[in-house]
N, C-alpha and C. Protein backbone atom coordinates (compact mmCIF):
# COMPACT_ATOMS: atom_id res chain seq x y z
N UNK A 1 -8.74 -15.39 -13.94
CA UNK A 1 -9.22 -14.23 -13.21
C UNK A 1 -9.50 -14.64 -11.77
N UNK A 2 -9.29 -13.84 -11.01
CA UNK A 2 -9.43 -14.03 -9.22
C UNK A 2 -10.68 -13.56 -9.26
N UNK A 3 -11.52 -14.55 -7.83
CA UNK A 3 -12.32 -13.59 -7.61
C UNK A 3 -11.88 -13.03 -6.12
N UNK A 4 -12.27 -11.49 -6.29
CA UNK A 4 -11.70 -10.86 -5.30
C UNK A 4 -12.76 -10.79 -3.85
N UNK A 5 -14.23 -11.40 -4.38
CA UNK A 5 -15.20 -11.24 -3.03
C UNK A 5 -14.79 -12.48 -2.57
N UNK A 6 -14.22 -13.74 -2.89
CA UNK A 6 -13.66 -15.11 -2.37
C UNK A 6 -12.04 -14.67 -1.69
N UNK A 7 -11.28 -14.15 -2.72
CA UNK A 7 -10.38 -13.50 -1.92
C UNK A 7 -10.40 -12.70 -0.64
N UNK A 8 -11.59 -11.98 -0.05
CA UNK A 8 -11.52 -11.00 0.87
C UNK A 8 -12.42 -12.07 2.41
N UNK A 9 -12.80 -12.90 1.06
CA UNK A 9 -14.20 -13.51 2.38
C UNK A 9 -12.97 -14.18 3.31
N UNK A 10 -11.93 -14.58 2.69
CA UNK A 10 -11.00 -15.76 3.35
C UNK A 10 -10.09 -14.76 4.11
N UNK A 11 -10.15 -13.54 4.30
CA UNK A 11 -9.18 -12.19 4.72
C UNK A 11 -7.92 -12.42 4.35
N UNK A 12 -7.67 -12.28 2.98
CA UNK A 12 -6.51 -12.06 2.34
C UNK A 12 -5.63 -10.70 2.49
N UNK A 13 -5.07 -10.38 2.43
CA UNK A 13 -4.53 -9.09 2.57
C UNK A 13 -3.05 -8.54 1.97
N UNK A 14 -2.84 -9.98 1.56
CA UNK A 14 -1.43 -10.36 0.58
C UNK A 14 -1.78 -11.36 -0.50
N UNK A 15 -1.63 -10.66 -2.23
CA UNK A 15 -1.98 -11.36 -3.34
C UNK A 15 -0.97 -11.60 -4.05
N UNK A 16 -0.41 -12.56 -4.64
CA UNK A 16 0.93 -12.85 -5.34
C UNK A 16 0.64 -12.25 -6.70
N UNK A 17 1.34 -11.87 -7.65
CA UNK A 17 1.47 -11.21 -9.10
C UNK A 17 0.36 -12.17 -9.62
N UNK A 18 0.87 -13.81 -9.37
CA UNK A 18 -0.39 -14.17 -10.37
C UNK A 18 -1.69 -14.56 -10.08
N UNK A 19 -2.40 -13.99 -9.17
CA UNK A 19 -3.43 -13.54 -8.68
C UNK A 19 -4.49 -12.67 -9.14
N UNK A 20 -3.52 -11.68 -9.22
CA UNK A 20 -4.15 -10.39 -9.33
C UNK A 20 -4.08 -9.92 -10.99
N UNK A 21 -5.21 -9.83 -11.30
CA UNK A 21 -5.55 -9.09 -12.81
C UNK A 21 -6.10 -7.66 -12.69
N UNK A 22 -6.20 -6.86 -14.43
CA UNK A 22 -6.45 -6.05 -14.28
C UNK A 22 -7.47 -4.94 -13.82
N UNK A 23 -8.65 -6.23 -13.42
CA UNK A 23 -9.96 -5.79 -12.22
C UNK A 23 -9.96 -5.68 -11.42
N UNK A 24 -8.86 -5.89 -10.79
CA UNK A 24 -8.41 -5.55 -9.36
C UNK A 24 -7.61 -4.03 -9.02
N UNK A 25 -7.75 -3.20 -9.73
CA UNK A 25 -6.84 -2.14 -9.85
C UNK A 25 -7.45 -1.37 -8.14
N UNK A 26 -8.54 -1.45 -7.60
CA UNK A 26 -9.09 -1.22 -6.78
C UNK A 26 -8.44 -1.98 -5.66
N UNK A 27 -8.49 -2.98 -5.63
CA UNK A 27 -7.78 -3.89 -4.13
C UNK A 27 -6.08 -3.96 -4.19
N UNK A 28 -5.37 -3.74 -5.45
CA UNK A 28 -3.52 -3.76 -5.32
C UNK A 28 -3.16 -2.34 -5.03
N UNK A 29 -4.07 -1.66 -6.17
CA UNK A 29 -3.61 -0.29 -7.16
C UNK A 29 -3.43 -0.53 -8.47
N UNK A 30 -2.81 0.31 -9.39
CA UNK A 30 -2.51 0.24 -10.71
C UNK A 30 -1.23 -0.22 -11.18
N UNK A 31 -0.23 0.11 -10.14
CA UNK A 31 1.17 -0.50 -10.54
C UNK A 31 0.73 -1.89 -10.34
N UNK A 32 0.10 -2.66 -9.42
CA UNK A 32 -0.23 -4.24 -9.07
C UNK A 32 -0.97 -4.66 -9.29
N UNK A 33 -2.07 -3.83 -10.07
CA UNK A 33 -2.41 -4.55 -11.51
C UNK A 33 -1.45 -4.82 -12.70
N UNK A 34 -1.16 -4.25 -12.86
CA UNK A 34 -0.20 -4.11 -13.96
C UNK A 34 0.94 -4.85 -13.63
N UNK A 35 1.51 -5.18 -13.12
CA UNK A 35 2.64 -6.23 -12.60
C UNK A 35 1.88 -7.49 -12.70
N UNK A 36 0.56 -7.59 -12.38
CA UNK A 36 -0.19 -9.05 -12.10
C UNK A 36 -0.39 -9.21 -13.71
N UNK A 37 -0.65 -8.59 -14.43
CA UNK A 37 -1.12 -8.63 -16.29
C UNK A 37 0.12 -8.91 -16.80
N UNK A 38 1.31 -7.93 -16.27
CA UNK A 38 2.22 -8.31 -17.05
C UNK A 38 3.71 -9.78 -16.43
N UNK A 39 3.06 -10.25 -15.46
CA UNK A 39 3.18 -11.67 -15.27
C UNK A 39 2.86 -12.83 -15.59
N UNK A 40 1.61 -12.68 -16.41
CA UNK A 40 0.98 -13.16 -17.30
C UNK A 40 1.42 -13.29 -19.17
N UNK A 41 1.97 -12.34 -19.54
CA UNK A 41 2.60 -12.12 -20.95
C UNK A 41 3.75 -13.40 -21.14
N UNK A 42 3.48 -13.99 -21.84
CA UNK A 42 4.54 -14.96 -22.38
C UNK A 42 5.88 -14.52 -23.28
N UNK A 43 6.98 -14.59 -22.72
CA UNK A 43 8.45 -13.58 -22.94
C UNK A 43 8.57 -12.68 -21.91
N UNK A 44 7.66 -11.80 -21.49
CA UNK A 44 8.02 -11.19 -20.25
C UNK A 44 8.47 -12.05 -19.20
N UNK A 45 9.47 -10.99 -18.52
CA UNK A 45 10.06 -11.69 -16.80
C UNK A 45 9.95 -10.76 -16.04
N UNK A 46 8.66 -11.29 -15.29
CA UNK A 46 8.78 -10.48 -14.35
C UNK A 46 9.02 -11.26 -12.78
N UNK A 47 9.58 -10.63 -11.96
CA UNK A 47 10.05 -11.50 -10.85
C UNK A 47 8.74 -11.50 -10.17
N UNK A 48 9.02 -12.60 -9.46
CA UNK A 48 8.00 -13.42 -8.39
C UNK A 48 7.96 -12.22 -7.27
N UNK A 49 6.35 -11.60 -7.07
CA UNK A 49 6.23 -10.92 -6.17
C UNK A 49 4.92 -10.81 -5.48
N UNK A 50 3.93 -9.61 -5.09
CA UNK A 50 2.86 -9.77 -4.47
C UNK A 50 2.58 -8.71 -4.38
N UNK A 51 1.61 -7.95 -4.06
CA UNK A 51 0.62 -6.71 -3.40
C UNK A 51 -0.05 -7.09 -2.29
N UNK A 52 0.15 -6.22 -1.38
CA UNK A 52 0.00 -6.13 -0.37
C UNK A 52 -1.37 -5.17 -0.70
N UNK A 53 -2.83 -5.65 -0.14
CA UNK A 53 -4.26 -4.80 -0.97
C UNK A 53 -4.33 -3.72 0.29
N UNK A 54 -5.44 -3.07 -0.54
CA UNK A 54 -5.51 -1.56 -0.05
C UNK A 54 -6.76 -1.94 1.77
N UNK A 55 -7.25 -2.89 1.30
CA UNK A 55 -7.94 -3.68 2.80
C UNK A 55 -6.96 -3.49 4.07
N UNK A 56 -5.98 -3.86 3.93
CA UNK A 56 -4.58 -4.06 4.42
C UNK A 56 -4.19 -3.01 4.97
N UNK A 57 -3.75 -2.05 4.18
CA UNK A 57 -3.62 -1.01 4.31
C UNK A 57 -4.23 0.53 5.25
N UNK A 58 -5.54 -0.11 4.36
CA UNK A 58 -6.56 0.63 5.53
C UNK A 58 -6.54 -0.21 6.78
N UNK A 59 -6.82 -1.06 7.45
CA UNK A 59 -6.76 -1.60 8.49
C UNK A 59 -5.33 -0.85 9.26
N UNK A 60 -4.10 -1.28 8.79
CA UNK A 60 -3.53 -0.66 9.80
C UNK A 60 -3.69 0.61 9.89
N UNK A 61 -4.00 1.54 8.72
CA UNK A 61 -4.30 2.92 8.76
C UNK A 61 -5.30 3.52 9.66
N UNK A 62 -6.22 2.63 10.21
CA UNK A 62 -7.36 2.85 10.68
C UNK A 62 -6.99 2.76 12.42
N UNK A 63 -6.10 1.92 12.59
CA UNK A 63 -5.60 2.07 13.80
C UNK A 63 -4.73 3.15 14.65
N UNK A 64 -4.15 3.55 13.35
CA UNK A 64 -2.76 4.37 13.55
C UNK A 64 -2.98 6.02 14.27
N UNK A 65 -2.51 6.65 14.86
CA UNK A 65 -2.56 8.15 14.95
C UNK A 65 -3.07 8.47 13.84
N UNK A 66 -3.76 10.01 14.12
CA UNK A 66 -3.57 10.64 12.61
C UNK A 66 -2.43 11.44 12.43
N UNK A 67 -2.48 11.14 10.68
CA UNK A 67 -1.39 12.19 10.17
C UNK A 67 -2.28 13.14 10.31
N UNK A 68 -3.38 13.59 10.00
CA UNK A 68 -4.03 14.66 8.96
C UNK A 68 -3.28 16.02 9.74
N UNK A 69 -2.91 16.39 11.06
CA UNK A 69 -2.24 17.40 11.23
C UNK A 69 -0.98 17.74 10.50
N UNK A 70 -0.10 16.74 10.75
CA UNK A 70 1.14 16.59 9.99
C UNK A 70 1.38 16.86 8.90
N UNK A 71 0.37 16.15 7.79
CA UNK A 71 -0.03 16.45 6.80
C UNK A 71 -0.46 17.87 6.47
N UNK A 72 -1.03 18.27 7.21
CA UNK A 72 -1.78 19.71 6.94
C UNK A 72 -0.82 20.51 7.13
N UNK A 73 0.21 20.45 8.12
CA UNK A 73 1.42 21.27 7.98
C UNK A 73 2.02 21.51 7.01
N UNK A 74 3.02 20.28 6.76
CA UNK A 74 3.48 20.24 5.49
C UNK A 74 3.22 20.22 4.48
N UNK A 75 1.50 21.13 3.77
CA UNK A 75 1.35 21.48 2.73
C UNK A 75 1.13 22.68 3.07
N UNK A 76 1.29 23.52 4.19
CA UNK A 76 1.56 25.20 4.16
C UNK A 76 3.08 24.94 4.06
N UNK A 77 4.02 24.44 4.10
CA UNK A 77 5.42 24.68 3.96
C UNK A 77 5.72 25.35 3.14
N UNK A 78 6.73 26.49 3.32
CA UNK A 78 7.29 27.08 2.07
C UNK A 78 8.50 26.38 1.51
N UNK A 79 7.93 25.77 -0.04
CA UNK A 79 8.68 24.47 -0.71
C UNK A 79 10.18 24.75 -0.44
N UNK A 80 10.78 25.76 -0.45
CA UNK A 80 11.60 26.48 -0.67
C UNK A 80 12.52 25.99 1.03
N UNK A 81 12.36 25.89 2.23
CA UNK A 81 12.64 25.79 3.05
C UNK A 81 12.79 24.02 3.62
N UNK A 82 13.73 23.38 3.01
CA UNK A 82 13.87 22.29 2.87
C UNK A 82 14.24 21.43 4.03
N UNK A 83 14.92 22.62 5.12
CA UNK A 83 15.41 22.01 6.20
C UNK A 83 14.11 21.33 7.36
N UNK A 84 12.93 22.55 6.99
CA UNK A 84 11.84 22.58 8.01
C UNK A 84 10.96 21.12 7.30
N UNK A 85 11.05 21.10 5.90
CA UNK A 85 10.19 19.75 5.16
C UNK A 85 11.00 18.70 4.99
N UNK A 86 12.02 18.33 5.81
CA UNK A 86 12.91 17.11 5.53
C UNK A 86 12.68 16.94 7.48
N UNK A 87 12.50 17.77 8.44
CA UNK A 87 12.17 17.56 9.73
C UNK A 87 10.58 17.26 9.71
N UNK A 88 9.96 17.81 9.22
CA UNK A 88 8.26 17.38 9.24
C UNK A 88 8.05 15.88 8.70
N UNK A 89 8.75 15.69 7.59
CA UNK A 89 8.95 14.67 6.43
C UNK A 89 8.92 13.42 7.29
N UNK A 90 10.35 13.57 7.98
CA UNK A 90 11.44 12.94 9.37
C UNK A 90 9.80 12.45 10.20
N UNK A 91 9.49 13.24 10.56
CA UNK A 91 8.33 12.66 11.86
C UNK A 91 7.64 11.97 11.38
N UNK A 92 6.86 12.66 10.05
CA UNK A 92 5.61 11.59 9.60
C UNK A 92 5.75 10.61 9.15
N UNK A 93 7.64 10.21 8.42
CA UNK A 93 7.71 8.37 8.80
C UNK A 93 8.05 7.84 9.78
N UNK A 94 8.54 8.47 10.71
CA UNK A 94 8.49 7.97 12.05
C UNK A 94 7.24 7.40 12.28
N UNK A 95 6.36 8.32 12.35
CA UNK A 95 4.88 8.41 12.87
C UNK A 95 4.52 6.81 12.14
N UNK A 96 4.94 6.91 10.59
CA UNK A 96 4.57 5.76 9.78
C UNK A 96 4.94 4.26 10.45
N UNK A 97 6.55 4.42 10.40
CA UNK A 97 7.13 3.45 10.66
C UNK A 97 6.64 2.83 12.34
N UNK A 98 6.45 4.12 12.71
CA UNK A 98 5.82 2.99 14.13
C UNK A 98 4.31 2.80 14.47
N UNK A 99 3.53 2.44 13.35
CA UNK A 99 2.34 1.74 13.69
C UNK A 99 2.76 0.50 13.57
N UNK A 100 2.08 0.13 14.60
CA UNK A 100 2.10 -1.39 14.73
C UNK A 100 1.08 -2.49 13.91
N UNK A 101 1.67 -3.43 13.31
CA UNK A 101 1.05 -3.98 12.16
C UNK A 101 0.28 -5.23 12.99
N UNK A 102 -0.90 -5.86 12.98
CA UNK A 102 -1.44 -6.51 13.97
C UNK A 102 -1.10 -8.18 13.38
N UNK A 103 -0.81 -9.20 14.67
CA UNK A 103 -0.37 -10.33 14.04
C UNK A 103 -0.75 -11.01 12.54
N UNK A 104 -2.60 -11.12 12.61
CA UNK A 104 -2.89 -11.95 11.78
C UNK A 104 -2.46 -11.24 10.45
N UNK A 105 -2.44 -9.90 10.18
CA UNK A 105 -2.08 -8.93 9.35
C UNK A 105 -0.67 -9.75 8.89
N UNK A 106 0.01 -9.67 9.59
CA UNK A 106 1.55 -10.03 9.45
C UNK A 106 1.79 -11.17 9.21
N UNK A 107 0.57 -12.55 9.80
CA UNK A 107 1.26 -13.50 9.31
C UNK A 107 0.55 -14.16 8.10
């Protein structure tokens, strides 16, 4: 079992599969818990991977523009009008894709 207050004190922000157990469903999520448990099972294969924690996440989130307009748009959309929610869609990963991720984050 990790501990995750030793994990955070050292500013981790990237945990490999076998790291992370199912008490951590809070710092991966639930799919990366569950990838970290079931990396653990003897006969299972699961490939060599990691979670990137929700610390992480929020940090760059915390920097970034807000969506919440964007967002708020595109849940008045009428579902039905696909051209106008594949252009809103279009911006807000734009919007995504260009926050900038800060070095120590990255390395």
């Amino acid at each position: 079992m990790v501990d995750t207050a030793m994990s955070f004190s050292l500013g981790r922000y990237v945990l490999d599969f076998q790291e992370i157990d199912q008490s951590q469903v809070a710092v991966v999520g639930g799919k990366g818990a569950h990838l970290g448990e079931l990396s653990r099972i003897e006969g299972i294969h699961v490939p060599d991977g990691y979670c990137v924690t929700t610390d992480a996440f929020r940090r760059v989130m915390a920097a970034a523009p807000s969506l919440e307009d964007r967002l708020d748009r595109l849940s008045r959309l009428d579902p039905d009008d696909r051209d106008a929610i594949s252009a809103l869609s279009a911006e807000i990963r734009g919007a995504v894709e260009g926050i900038p991720i800060p070095d120590d984050l990255a390395a």
